[in-house]
C-alpha atoms as a PDB file:
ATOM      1  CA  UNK A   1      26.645  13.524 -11.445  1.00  0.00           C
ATOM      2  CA  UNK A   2      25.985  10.207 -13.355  1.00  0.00           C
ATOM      3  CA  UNK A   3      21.743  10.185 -13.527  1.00  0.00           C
ATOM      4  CA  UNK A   4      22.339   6.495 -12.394  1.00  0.00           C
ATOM      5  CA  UNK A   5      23.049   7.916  -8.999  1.00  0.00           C
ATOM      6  CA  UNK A   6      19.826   9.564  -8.694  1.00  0.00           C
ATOM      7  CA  UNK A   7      17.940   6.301 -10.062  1.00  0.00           C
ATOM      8  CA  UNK A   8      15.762   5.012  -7.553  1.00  0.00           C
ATOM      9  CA  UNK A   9      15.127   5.852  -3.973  1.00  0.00           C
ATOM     10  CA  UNK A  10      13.431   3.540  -1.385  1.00  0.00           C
ATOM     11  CA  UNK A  11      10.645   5.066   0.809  1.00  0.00           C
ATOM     12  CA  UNK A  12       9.751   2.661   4.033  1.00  0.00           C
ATOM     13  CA  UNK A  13       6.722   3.984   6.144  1.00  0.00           C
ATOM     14  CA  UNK A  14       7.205   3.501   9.812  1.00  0.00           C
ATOM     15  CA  UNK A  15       4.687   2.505  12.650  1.00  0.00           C
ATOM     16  CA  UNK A  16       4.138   0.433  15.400  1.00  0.00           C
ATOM     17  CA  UNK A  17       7.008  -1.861  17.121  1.00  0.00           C
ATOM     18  CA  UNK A  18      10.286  -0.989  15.992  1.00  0.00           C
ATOM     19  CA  UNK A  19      11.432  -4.440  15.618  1.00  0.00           C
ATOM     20  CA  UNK A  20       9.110  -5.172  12.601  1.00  0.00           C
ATOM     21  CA  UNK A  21      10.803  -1.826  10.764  1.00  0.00           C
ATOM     22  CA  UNK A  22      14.488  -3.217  11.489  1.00  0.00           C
ATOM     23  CA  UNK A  23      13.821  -6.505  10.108  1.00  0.00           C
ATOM     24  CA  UNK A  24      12.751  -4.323   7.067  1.00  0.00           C
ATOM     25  CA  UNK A  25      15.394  -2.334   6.794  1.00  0.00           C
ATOM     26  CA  UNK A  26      18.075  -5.528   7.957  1.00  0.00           C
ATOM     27  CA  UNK A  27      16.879  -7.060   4.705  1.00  0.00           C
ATOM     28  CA  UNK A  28      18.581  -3.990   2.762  1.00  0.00           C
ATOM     29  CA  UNK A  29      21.895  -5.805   3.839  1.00  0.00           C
ATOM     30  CA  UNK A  30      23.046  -2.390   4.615  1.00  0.00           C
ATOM     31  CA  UNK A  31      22.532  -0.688   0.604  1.00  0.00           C
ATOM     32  CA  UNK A  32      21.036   2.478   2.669  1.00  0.00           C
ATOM     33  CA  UNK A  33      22.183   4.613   0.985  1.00  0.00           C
ATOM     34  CA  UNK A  34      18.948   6.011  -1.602  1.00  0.00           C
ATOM     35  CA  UNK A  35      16.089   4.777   1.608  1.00  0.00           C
ATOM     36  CA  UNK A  36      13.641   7.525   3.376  1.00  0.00           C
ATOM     37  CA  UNK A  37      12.547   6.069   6.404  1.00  0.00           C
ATOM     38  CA  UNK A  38       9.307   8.315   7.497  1.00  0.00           C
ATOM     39  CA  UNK A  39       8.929   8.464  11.017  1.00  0.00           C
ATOM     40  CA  UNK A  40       4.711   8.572  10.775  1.00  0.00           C
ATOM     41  CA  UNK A  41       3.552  10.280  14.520  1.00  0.00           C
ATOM     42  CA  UNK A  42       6.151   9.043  16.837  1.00  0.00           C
ATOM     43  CA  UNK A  43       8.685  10.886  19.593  1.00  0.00           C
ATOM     44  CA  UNK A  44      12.153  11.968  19.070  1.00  0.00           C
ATOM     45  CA  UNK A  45      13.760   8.789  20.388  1.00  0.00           C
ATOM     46  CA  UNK A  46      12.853   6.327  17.008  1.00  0.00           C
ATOM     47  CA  UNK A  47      14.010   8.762  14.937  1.00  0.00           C
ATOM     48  CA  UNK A  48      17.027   8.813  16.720  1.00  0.00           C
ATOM     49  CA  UNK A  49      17.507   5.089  17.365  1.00  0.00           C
ATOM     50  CA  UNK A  50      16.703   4.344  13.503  1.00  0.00           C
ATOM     51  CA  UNK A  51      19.481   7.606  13.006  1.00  0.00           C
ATOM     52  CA  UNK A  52      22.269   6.081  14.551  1.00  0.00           C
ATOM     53  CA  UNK A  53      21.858   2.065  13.994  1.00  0.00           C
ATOM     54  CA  UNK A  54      21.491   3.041   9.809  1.00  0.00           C
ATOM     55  CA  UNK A  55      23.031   4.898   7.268  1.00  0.00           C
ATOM     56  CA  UNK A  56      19.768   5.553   5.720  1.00  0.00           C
ATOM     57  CA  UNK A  57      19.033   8.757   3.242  1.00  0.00           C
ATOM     58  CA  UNK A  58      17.193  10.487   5.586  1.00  0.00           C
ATOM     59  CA  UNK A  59      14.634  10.357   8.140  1.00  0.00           C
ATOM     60  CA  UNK A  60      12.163  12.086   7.999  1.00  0.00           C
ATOM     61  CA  UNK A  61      10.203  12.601  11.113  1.00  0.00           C
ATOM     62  CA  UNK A  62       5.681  13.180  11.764  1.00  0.00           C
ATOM     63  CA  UNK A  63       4.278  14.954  14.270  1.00  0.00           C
ATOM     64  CA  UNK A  64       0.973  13.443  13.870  1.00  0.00           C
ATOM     65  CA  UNK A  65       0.288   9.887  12.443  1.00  0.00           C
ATOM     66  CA  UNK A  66      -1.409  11.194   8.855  1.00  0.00           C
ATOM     67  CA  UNK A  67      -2.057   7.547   7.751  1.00  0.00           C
ATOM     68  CA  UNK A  68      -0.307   5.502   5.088  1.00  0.00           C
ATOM     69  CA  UNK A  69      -0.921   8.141   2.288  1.00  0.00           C
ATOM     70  CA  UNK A  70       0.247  11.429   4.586  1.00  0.00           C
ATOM     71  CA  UNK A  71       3.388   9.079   5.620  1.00  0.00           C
ATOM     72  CA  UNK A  72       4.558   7.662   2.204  1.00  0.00           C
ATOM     73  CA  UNK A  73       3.478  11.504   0.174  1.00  0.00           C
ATOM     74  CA  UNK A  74       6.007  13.043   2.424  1.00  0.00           C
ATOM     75  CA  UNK A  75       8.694  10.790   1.693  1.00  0.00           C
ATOM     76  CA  UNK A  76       7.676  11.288  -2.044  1.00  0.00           C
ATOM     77  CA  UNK A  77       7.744  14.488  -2.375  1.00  0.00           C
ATOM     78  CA  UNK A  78      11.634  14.539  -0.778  1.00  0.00           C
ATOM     79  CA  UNK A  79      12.991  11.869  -3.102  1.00  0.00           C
ATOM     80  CA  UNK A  80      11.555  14.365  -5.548  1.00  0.00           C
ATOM     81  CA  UNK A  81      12.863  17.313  -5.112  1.00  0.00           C
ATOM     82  CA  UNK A  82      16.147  15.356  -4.429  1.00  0.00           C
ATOM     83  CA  UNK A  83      15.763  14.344  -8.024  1.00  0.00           C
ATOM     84  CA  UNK A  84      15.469  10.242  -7.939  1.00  0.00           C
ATOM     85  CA  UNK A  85      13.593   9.714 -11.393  1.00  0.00           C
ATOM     86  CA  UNK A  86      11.960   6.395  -9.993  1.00  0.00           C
ATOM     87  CA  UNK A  87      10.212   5.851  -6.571  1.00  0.00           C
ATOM     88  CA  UNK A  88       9.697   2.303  -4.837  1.00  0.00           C
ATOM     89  CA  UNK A  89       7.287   2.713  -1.536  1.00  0.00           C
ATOM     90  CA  UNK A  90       7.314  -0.132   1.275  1.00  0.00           C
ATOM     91  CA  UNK A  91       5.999  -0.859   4.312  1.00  0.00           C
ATOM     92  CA  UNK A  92       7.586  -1.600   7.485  1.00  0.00           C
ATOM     93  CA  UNK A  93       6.175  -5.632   7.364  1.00  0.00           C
ATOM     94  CA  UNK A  94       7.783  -6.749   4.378  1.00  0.00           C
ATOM     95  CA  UNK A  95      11.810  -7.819   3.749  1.00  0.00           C
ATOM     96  CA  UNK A  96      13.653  -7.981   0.476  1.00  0.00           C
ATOM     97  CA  UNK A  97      14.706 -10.806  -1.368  1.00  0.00           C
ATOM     98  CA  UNK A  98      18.508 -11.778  -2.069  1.00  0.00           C
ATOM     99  CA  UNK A  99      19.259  -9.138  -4.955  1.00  0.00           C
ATOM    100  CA  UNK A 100      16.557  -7.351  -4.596  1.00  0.00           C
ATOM    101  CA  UNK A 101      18.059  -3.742  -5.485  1.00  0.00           C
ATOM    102  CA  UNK A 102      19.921  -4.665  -7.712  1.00  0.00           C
ATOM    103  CA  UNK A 103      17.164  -6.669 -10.333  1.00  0.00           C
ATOM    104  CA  UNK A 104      14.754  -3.866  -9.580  1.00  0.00           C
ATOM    105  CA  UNK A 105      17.580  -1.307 -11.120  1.00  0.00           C
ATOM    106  CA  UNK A 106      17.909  -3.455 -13.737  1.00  0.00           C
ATOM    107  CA  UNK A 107      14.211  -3.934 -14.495  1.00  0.00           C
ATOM    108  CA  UNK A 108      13.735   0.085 -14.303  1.00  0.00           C
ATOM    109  CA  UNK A 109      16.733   0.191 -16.841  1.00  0.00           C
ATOM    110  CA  UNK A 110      14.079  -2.105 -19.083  1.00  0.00           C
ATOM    111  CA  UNK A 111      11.050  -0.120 -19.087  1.00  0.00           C
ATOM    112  CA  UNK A 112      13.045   3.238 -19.859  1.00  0.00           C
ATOM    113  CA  UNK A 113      10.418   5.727 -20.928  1.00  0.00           C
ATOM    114  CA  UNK A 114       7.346   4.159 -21.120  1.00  0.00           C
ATOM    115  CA  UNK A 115       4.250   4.504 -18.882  1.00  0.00           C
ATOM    116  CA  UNK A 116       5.003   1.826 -16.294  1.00  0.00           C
ATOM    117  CA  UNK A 117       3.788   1.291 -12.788  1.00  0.00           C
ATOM    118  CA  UNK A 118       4.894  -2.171 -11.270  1.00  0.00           C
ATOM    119  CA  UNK A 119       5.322  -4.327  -8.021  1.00  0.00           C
ATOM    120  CA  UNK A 120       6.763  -7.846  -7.397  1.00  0.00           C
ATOM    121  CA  UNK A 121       6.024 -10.912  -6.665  1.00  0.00           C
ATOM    122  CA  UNK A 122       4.750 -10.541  -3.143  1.00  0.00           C
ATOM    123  CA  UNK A 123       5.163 -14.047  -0.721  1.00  0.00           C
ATOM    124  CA  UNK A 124       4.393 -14.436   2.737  1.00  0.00           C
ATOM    125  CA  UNK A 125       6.829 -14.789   4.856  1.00  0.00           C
ATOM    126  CA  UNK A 126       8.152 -18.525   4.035  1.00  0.00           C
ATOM    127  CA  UNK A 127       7.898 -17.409   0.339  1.00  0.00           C
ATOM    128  CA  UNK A 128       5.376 -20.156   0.188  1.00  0.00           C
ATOM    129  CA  UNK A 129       2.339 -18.840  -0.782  1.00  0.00           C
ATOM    130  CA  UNK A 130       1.550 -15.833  -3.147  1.00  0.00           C
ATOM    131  CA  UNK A 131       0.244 -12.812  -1.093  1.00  0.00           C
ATOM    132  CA  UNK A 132      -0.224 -10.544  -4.184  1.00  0.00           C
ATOM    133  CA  UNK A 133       0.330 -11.524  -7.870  1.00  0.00           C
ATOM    134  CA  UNK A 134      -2.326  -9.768  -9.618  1.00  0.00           C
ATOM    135  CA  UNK A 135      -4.610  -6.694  -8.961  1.00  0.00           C
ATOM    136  CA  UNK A 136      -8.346  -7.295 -10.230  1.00  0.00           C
ATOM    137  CA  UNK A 137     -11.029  -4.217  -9.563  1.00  0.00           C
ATOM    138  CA  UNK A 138     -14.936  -4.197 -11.123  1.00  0.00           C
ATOM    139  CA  UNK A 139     -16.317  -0.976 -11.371  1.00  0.00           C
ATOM    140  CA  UNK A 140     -19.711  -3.259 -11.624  1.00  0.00           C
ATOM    141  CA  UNK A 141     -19.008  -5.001  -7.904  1.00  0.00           C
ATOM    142  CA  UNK A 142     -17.159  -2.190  -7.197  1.00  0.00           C
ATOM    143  CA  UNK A 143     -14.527  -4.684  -5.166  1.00  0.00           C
ATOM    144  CA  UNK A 144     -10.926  -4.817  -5.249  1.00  0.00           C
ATOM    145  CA  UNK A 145      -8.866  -8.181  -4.360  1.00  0.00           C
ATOM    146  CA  UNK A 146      -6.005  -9.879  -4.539  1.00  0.00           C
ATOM    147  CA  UNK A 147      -6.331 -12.820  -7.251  1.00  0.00           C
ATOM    148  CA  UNK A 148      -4.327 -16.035  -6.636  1.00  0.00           C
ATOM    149  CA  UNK A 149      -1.911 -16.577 -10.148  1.00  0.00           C
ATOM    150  CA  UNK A 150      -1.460 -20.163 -11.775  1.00  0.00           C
ATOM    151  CA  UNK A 151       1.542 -21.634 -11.134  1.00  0.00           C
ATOM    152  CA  UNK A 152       2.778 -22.024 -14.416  1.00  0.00           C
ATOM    153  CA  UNK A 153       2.849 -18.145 -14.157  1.00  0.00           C
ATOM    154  CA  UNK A 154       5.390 -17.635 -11.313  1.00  0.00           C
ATOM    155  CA  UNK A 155       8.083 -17.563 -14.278  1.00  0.00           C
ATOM    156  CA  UNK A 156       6.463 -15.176 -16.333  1.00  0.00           C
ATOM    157  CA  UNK A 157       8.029 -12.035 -17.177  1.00  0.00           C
ATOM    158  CA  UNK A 158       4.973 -10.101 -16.479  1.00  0.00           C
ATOM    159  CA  UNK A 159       1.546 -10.079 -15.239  1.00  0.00           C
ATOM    160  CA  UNK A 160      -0.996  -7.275 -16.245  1.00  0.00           C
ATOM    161  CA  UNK A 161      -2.676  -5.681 -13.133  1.00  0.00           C
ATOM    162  CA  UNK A 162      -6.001  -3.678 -12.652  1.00  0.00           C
ATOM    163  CA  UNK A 163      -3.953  -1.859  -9.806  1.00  0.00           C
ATOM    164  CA  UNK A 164      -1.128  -2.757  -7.791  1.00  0.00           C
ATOM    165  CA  UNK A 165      -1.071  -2.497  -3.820  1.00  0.00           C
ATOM    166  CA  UNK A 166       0.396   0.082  -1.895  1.00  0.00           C
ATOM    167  CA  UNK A 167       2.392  -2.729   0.335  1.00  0.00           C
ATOM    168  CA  UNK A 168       5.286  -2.464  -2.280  1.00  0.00           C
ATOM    169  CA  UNK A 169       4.789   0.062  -5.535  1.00  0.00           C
ATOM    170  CA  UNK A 170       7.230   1.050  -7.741  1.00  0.00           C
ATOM    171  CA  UNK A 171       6.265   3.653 -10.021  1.00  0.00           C
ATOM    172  CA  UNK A 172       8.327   6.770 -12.213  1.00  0.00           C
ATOM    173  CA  UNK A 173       8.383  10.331 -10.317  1.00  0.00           C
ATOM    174  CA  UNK A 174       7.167  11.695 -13.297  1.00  0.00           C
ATOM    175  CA  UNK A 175       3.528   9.854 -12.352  1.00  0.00           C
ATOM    176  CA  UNK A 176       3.159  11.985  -9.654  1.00  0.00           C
ATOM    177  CA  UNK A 177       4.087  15.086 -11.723  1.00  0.00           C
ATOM    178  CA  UNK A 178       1.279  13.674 -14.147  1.00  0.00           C
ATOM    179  CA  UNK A 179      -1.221  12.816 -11.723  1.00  0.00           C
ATOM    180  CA  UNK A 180      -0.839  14.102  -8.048  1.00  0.00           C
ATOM    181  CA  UNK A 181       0.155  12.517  -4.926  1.00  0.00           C
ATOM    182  CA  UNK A 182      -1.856   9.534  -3.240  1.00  0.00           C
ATOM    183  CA  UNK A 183      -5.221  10.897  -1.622  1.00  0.00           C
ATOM    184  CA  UNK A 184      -4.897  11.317   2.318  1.00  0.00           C
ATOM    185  CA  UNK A 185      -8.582  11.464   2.777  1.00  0.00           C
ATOM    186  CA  UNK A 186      -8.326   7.582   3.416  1.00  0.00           C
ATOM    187  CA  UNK A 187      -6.139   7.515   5.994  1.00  0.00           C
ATOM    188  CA  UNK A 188      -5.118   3.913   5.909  1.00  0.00           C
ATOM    189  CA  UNK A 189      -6.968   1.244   3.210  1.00  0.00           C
ATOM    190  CA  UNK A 190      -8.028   1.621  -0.334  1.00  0.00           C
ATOM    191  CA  UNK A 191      -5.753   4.864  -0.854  1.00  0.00           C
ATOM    192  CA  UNK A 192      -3.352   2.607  -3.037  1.00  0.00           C
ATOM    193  CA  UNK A 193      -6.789   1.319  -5.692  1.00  0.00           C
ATOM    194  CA  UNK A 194      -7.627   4.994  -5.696  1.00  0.00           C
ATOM    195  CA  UNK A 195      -4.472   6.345  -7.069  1.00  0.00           C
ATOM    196  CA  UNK A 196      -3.890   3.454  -8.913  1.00  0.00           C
ATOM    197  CA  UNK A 197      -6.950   3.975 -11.249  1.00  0.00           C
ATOM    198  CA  UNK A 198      -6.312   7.716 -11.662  1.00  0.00           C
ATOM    199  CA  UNK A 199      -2.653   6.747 -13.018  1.00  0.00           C
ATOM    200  CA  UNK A 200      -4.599   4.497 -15.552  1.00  0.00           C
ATOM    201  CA  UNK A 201      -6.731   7.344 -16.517  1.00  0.00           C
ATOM    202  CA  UNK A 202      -3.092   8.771 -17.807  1.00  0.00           C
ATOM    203  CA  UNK A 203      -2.366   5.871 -19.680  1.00  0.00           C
ATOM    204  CA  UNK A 204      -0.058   4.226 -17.462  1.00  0.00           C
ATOM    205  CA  UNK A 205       0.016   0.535 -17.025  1.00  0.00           C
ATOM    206  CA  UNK A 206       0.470  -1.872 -14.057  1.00  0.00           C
ATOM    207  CA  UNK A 207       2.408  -5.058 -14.280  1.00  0.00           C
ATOM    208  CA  UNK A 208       3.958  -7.882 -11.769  1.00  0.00           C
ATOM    209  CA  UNK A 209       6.567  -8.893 -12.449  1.00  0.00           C
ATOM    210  CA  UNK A 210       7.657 -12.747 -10.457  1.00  0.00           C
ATOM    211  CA  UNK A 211      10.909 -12.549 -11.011  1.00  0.00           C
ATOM    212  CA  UNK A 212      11.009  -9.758  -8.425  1.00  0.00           C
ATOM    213  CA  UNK A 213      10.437 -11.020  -5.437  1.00  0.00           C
ATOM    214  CA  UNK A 214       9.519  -9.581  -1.696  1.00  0.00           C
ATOM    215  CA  UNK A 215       8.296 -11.178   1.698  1.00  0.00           C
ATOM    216  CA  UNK A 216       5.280  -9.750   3.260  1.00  0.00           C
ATOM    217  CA  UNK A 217       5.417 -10.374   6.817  1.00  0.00           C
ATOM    218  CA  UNK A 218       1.918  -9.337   8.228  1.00  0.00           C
ATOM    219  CA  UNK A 219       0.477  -6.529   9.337  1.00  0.00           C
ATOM    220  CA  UNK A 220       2.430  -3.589  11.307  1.00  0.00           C
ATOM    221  CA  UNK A 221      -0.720  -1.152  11.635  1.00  0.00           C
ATOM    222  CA  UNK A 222      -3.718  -3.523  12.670  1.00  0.00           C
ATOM    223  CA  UNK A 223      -4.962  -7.158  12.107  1.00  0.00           C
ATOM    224  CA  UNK A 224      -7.607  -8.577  10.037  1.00  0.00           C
ATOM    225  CA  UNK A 225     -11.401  -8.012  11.670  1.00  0.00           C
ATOM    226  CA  UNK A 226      -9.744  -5.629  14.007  1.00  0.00           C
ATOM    227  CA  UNK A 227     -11.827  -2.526  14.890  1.00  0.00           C
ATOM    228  CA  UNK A 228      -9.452  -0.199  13.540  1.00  0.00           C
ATOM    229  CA  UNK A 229      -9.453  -2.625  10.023  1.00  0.00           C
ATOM    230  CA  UNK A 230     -13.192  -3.226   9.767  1.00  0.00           C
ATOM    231  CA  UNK A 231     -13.986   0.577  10.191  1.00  0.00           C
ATOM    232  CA  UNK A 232     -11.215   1.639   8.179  1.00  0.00           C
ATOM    233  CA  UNK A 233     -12.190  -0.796   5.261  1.00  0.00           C
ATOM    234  CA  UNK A 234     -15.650  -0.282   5.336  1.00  0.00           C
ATOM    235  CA  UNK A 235     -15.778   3.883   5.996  1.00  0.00           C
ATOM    236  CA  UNK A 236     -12.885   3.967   2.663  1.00  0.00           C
ATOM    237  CA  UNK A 237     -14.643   1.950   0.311  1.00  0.00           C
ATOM    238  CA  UNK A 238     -17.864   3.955   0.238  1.00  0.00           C
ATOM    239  CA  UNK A 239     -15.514   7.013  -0.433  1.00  0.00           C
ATOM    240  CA  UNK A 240     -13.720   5.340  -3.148  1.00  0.00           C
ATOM    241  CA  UNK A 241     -17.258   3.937  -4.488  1.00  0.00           C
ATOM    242  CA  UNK A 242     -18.608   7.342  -4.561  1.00  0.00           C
ATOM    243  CA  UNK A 243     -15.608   8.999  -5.831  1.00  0.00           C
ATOM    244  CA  UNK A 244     -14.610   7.026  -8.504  1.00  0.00           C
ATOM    245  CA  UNK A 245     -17.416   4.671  -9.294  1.00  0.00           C
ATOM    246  CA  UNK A 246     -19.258   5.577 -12.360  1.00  0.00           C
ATOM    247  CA  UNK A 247     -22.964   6.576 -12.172  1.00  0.00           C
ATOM    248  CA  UNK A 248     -24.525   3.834 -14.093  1.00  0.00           C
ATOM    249  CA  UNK A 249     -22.654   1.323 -11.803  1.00  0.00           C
ATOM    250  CA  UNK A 250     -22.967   2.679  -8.731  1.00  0.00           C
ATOM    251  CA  UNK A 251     -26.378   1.351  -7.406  1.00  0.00           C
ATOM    252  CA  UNK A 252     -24.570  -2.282  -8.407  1.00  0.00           C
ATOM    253  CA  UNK A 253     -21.572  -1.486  -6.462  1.00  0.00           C
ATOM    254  CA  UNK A 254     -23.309  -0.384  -3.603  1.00  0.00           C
ATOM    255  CA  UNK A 255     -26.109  -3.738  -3.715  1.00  0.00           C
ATOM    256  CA  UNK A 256     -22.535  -5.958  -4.077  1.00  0.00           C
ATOM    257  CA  UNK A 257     -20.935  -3.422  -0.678  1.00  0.00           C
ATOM    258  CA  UNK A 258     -23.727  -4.298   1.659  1.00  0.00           C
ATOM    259  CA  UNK A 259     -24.632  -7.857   0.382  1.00  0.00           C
ATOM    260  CA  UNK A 260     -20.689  -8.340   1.531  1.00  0.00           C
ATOM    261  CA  UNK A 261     -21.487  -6.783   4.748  1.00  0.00           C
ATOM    262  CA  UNK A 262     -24.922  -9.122   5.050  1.00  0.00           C
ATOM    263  CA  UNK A 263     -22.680 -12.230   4.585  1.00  0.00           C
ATOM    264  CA  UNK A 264     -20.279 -11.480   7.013  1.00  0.00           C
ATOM    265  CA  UNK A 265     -22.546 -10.236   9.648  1.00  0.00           C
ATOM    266  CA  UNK A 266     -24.486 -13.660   9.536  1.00  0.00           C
ATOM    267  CA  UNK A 267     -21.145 -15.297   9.555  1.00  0.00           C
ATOM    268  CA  UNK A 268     -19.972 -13.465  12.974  1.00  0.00           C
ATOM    269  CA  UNK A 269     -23.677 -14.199  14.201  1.00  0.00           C
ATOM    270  CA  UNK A 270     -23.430 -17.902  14.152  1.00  0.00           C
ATOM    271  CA  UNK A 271     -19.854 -17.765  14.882  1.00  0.00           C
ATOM    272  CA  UNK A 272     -18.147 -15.378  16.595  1.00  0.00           C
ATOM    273  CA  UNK A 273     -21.398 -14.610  19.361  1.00  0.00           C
ATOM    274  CA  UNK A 274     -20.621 -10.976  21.280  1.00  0.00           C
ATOM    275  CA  UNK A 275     -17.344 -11.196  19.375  1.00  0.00           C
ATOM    276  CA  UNK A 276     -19.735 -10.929  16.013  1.00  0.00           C
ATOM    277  CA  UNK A 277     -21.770  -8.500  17.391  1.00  0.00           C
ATOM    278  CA  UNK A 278     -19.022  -6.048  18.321  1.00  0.00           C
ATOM    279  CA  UNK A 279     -17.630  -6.369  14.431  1.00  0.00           C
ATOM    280  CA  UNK A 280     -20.720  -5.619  12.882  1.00  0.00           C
ATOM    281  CA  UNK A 281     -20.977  -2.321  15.131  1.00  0.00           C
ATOM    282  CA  UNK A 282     -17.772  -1.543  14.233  1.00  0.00           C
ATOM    283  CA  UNK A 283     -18.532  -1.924  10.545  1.00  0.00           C
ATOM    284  CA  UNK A 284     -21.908   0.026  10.816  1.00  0.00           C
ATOM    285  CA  UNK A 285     -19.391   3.027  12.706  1.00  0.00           C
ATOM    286  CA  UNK A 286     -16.933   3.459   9.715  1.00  0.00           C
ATOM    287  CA  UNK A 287     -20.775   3.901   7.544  1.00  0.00           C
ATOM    288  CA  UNK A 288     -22.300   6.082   9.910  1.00  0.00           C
ATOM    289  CA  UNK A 289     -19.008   8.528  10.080  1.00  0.00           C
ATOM    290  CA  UNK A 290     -19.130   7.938   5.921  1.00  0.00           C
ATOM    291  CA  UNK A 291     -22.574   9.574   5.955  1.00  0.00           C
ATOM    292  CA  UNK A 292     -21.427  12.319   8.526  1.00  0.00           C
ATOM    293  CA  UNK A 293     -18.825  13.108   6.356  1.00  0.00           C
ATOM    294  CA  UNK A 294     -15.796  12.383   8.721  1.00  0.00           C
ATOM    295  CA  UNK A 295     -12.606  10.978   7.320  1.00  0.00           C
ATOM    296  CA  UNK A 296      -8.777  10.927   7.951  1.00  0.00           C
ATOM    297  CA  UNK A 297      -8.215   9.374  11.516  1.00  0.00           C
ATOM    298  CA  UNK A 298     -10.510   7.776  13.639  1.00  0.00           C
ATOM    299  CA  UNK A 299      -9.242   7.356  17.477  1.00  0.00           C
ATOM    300  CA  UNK A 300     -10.492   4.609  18.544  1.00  0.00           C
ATOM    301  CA  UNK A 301     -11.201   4.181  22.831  1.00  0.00           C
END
């Protein structure tokens, strides 16, 4: 078998309305053929529908909703042991560009051997606006964000990343064989800057590169300031802080964590009333179950 064949495989993480997972997987313009779709915690009849409306790799079906890193580990794992030598994971909300496949091949036929981790260009929707060019993390803040790019550098070949976002990652299987699977302790949020800075511990590097392009098309699993995001968020980043945050920056991290949650709750006061109120309990839930020790899923009432 030509290696070529085995190249890359596409792994798209299911959940929610199936609509925003066919507009995903529309945007393949029917090149199927190397795409896991995981099936993360729903019945028998998606996997079916998704089974007979695309010729996709294989689906691969959940029980139980494990969270983003459960969902996208399993589909990992497969492409593994069905020997793809590169990996590219997705979410349901986002849709390829015109030639997407193909210039991502090509780039992958670029880097060769070396100790590359990468996404593209991500848009929103309207390709108008940059939704992630650039990765920057402080170990002294302890805070991870997205950083607007010049525009002079949309026709760069590359831009250097502190970490690259779990919304679309490319990376070679050999970086899992290096350096483990993502961690499912998160359950959805911060698992992607986690894994991202134990692959730089191995040397790897992470780049954008704009000339790859994908449109992110919001959310499939919850909204900004929902309950399920602000616990989520808040809950994960103390276990990231304390798990990868050095000692001698940890007391700074933490000061930078709850002046963030300070701001914010002041902001919802004046603003959002009961609304405001209900966010900041939400917040102080996802800390409270941190200190209890509870991770993984949260159901919510």
């Amino acid at each position: 078998m030509d290696i070529c064949e085995n190249l890359l495989a596409f792994i798209v993480l299911h959940y929610g309305e199936k609509k925003i997972t066919e507009d995903c997987l529309d945007s393949f313009k029917g090149n199927l053929k190397d795409t896991y779709l995981v099936i993360n915690g729903e019945d028998g009849e998606v996997a079916e529908h998704f089974k007979s409306k695309y010729a996709l790799k294989e689906v691969i079906v959940l029980e139980k909703n494990g969270g983003y890193a459960k969902g996208m580990n399993e589909g990992i794992i497969k492409a593994i042991n069905d020997g793809y030598l590169w990996i590219m994971v997705l979410n349901n909300d986002v849709k390829l560009c015109p030639n997407f496949i193909e210039k991502v091949t090509d780039k992958i036929k670029e880097i060769k051997d070396e100790k590359i981790c990468f996404s593209p260009l991500i848009t929103d929707k309207e390709g108008k606006s940059v939704w992630f060019g650039r990765g920057e993390f402080s170990f002294f803040t302890g805070r991870a964000k997205h950083s607007k790019i010049e525009v002079d550098r949309l026709n760069s070949e590359k831009i250097e990343s502190d970490y690259l976002t779990g919304c679309t990652l490319c990376f070679p299987s050999s970086a899992i064989k290096e350096c483990g699977l993502m961690d499912e302790i998160y359950f959805l949020y911060w698992e992607d800057v986690d894994w991202s800075l134990r692959l730089k511990k191995s040397g790897y590097k992470f780049f954008v590169f704009p000339q790859l392009k994908i449109y992110h098309c919001g959310s499939a699993s919850t909204q900004l300031e929902s309950q399920s995001y602000l616990y989520y968020y808040f809950r994960n980043h103390l276990i990231f802080l304390f798990k990868n945050v050095p000692a001698l920056f940890l007391p700074c991290s933490l000061f930078f964590y709850f002046l963030n949650i300070l701001r914010l709750s002041l902001l919802w006061l004046l603003f959002h009333k009961k609304e405001g109120r209900n966010k900041i309990g939400w917040v102080f839930s996802g800390i409270k179950d941190f200190l209890l020790k509870k991770d993984g899923e949260r159901i919510f009432q």
